[in-house]
C-alpha atoms as a PDB file:
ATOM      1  CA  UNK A   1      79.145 118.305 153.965  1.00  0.00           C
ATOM      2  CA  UNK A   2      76.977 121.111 155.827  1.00  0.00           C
ATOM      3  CA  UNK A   3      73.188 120.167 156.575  1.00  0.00           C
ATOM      4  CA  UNK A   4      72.574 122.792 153.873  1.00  0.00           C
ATOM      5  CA  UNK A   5      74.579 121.089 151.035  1.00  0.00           C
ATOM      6  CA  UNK A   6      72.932 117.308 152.223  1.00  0.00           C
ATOM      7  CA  UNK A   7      69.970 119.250 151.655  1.00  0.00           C
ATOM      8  CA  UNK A   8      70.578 120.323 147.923  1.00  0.00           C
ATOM      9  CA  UNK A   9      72.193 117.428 147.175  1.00  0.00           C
ATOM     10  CA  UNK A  10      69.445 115.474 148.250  1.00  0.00           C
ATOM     11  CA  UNK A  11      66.750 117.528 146.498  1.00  0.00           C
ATOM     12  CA  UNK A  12      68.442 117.406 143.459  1.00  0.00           C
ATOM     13  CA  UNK A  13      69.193 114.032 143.656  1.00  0.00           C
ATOM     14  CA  UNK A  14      64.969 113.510 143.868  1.00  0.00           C
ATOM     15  CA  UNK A  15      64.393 115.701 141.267  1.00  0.00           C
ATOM     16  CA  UNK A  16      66.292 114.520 138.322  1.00  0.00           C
ATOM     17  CA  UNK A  17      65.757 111.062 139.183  1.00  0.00           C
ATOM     18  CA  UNK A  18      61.686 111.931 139.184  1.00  0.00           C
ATOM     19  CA  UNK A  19      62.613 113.400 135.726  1.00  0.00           C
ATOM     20  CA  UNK A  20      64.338 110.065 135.044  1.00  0.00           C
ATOM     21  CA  UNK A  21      61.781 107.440 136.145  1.00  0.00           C
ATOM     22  CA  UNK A  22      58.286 108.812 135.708  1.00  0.00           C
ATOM     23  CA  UNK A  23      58.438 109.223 132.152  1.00  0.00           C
ATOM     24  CA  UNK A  24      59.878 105.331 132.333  1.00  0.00           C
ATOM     25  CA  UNK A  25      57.299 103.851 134.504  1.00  0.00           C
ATOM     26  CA  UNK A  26      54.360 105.678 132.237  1.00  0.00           C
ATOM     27  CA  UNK A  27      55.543 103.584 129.525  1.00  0.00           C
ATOM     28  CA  UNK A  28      56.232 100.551 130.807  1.00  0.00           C
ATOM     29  CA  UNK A  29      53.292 100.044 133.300  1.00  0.00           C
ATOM     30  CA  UNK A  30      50.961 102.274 131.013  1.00  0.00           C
ATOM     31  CA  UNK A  31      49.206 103.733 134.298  1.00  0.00           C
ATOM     32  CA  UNK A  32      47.843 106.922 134.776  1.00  0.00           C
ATOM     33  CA  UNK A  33      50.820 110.160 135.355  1.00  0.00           C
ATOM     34  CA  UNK A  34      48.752 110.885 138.514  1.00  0.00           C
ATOM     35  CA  UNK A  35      48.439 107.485 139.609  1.00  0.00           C
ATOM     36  CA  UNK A  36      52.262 107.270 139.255  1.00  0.00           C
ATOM     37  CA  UNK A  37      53.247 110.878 140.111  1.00  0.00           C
ATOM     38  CA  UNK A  38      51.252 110.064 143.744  1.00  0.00           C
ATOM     39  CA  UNK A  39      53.354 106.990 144.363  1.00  0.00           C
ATOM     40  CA  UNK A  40      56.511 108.392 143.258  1.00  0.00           C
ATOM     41  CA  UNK A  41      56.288 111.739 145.385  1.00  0.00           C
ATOM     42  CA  UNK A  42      55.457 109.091 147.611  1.00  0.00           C
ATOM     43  CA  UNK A  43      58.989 106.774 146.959  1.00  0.00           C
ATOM     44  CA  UNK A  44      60.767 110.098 146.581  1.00  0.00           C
ATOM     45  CA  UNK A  45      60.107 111.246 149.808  1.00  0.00           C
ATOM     46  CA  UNK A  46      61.489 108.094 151.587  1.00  0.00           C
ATOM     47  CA  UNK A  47      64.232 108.416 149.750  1.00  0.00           C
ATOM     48  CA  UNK A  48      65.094 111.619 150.583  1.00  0.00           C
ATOM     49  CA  UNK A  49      64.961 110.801 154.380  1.00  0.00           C
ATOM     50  CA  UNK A  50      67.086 107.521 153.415  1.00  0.00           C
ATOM     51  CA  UNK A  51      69.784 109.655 151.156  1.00  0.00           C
ATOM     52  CA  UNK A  52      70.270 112.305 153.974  1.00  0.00           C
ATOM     53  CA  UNK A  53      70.828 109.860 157.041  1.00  0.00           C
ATOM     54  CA  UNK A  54      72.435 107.546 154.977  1.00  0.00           C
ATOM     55  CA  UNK A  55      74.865 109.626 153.351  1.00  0.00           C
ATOM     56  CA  UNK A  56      75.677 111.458 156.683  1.00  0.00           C
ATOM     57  CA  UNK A  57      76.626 107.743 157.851  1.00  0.00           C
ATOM     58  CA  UNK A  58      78.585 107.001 155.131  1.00  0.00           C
ATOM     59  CA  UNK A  59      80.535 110.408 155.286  1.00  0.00           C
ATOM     60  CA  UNK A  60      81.474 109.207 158.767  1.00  0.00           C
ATOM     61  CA  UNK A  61      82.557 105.853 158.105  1.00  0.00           C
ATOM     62  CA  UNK A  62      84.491 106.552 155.016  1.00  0.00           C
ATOM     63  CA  UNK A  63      85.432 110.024 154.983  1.00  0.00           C
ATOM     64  CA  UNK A  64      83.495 113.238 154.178  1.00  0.00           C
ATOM     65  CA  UNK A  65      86.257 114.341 151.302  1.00  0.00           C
ATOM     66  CA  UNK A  66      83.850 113.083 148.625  1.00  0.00           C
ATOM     67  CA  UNK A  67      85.964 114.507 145.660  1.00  0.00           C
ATOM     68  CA  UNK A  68      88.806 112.001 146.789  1.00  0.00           C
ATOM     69  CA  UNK A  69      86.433 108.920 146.814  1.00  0.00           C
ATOM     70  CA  UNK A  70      87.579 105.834 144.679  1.00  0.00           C
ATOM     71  CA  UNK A  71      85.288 104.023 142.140  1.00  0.00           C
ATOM     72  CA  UNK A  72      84.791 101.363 144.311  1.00  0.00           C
ATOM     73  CA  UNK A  73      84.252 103.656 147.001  1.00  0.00           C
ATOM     74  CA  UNK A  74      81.733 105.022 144.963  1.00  0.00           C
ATOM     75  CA  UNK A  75      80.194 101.660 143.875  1.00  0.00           C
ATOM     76  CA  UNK A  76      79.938 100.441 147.385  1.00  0.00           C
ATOM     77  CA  UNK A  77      77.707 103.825 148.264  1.00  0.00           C
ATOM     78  CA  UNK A  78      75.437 103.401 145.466  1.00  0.00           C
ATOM     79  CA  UNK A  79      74.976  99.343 146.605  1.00  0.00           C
ATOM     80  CA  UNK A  80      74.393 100.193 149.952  1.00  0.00           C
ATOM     81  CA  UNK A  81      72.034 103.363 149.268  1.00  0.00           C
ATOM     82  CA  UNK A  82      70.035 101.004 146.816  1.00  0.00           C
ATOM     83  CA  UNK A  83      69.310  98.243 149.549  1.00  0.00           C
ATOM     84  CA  UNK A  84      67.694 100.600 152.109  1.00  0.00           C
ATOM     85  CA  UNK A  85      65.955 101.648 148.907  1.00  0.00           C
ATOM     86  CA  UNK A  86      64.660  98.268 148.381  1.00  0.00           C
ATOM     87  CA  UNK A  87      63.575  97.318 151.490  1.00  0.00           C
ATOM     88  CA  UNK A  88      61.129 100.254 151.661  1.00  0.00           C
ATOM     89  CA  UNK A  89      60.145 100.303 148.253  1.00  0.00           C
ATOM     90  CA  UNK A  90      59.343  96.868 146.866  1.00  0.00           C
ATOM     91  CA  UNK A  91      56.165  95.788 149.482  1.00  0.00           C
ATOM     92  CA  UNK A  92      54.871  99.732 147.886  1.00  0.00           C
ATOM     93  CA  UNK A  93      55.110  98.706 144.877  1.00  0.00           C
ATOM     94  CA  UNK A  94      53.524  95.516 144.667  1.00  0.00           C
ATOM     95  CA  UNK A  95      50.454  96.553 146.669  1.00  0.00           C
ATOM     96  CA  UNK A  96      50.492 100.043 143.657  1.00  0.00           C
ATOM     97  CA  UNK A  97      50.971  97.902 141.019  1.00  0.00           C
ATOM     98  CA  UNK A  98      49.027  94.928 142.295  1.00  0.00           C
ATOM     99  CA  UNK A  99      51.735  92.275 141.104  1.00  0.00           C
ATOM    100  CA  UNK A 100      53.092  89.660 143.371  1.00  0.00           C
ATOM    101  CA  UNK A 101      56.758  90.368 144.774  1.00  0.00           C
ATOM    102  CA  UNK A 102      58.773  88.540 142.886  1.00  0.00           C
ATOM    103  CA  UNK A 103      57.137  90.575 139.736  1.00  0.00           C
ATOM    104  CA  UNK A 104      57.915  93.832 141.717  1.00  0.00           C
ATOM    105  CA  UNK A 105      61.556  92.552 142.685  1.00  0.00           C
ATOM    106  CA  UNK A 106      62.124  92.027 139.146  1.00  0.00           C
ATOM    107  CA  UNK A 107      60.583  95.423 138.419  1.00  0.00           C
ATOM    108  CA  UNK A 108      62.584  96.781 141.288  1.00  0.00           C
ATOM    109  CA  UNK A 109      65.306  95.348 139.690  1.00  0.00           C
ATOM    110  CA  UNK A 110      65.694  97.137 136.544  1.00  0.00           C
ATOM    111  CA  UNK A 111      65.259 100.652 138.111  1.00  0.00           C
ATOM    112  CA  UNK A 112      68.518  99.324 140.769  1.00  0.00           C
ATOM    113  CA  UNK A 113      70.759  98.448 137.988  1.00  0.00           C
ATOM    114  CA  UNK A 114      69.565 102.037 136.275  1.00  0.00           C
ATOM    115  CA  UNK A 115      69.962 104.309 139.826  1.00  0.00           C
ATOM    116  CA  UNK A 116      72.846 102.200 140.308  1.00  0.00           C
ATOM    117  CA  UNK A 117      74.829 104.287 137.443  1.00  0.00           C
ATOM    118  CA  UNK A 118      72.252 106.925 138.075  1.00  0.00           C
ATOM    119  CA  UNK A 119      73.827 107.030 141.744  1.00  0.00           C
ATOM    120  CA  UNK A 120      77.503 106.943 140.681  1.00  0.00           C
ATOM    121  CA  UNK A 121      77.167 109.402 137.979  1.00  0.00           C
ATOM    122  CA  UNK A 122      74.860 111.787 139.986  1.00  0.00           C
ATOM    123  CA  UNK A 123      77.483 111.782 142.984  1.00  0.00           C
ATOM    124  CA  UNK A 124      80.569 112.030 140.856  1.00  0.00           C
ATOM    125  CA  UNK A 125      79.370 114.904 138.752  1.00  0.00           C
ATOM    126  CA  UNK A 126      77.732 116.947 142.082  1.00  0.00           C
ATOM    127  CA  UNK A 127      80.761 116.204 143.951  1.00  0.00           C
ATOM    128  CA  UNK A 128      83.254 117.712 140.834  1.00  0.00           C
ATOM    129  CA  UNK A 129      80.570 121.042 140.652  1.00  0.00           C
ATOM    130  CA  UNK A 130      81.198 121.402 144.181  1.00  0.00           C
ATOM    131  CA  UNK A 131      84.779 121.193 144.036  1.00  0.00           C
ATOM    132  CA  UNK A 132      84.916 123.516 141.150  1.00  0.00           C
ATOM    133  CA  UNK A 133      82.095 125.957 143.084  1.00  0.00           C
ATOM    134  CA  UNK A 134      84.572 126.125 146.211  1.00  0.00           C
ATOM    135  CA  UNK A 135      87.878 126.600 144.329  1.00  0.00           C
ATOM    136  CA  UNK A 136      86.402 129.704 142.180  1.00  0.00           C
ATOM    137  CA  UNK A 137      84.926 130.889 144.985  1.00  0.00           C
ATOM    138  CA  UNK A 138      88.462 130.803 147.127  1.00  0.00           C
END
């Protein structure tokens, strides 16, 4: 991948998983959109940084040739992009939310198993519109 598609990929990565998650979190937590639109802009950024580094990294230990990728291949990337998520995120969240840890982690844990397939899905489906964009365009 170029810096230019990590770029979009990221960004639209961000932005349909904000489309996702706030609407989610609203009804669960009941808090305030701007309250939650803050901290997720917030999240969202850090994951950004985290997707771009970490995806350039995984390029190089695995292959860049994303549209040959396995499932498993695929499962692995989504576990390992989810635990630098986690690390970051779950101290955030319980100071937000002002619930102990353990009620974050648990928290934290429903939206992993959800990005989990969010991540796989995401990935599989840019990676096949990229494929498709390149061989039309050739």
């Amino acid at each position: 991948m170029t810096t230019k598609q990590r770029i979009i990929h990221t960004i639209l990565f961000e932005v349909f998983a904000l489309i996702l998650v706030v609407p989610l979190v609203i009804m669960i937590t009941g808090k305030e959109t701007g309250e939650l639109f803050t901290v997720a802009v917030g999240l969202s950024f850090y994951a950004v940084i985290w997707n771009y580094f970490y995806n350039i990294w995984f390029d190089n230990r695995f292959g860049s040739n994303r549209s040959e990728r396995s499932f498993l291949t695929r499962i692995g990337h989504a576990l390992g992009f989810e635990g630098g998520i986690i690390l970051v995120t779950l101290p955030v969240i319980s100071w937000f939310m002002g619930i102990s840890l353990f009620s974050a982690f648990l928290l934290e844990l429903a939206f992993l198993v959800l990005f989990f397939f969010y991540a796989i899905g995401f990935n599989y489906v840019y990676d096949l519109v990229c494929e498709h964009m390149q061989t039309t365009s050739a």
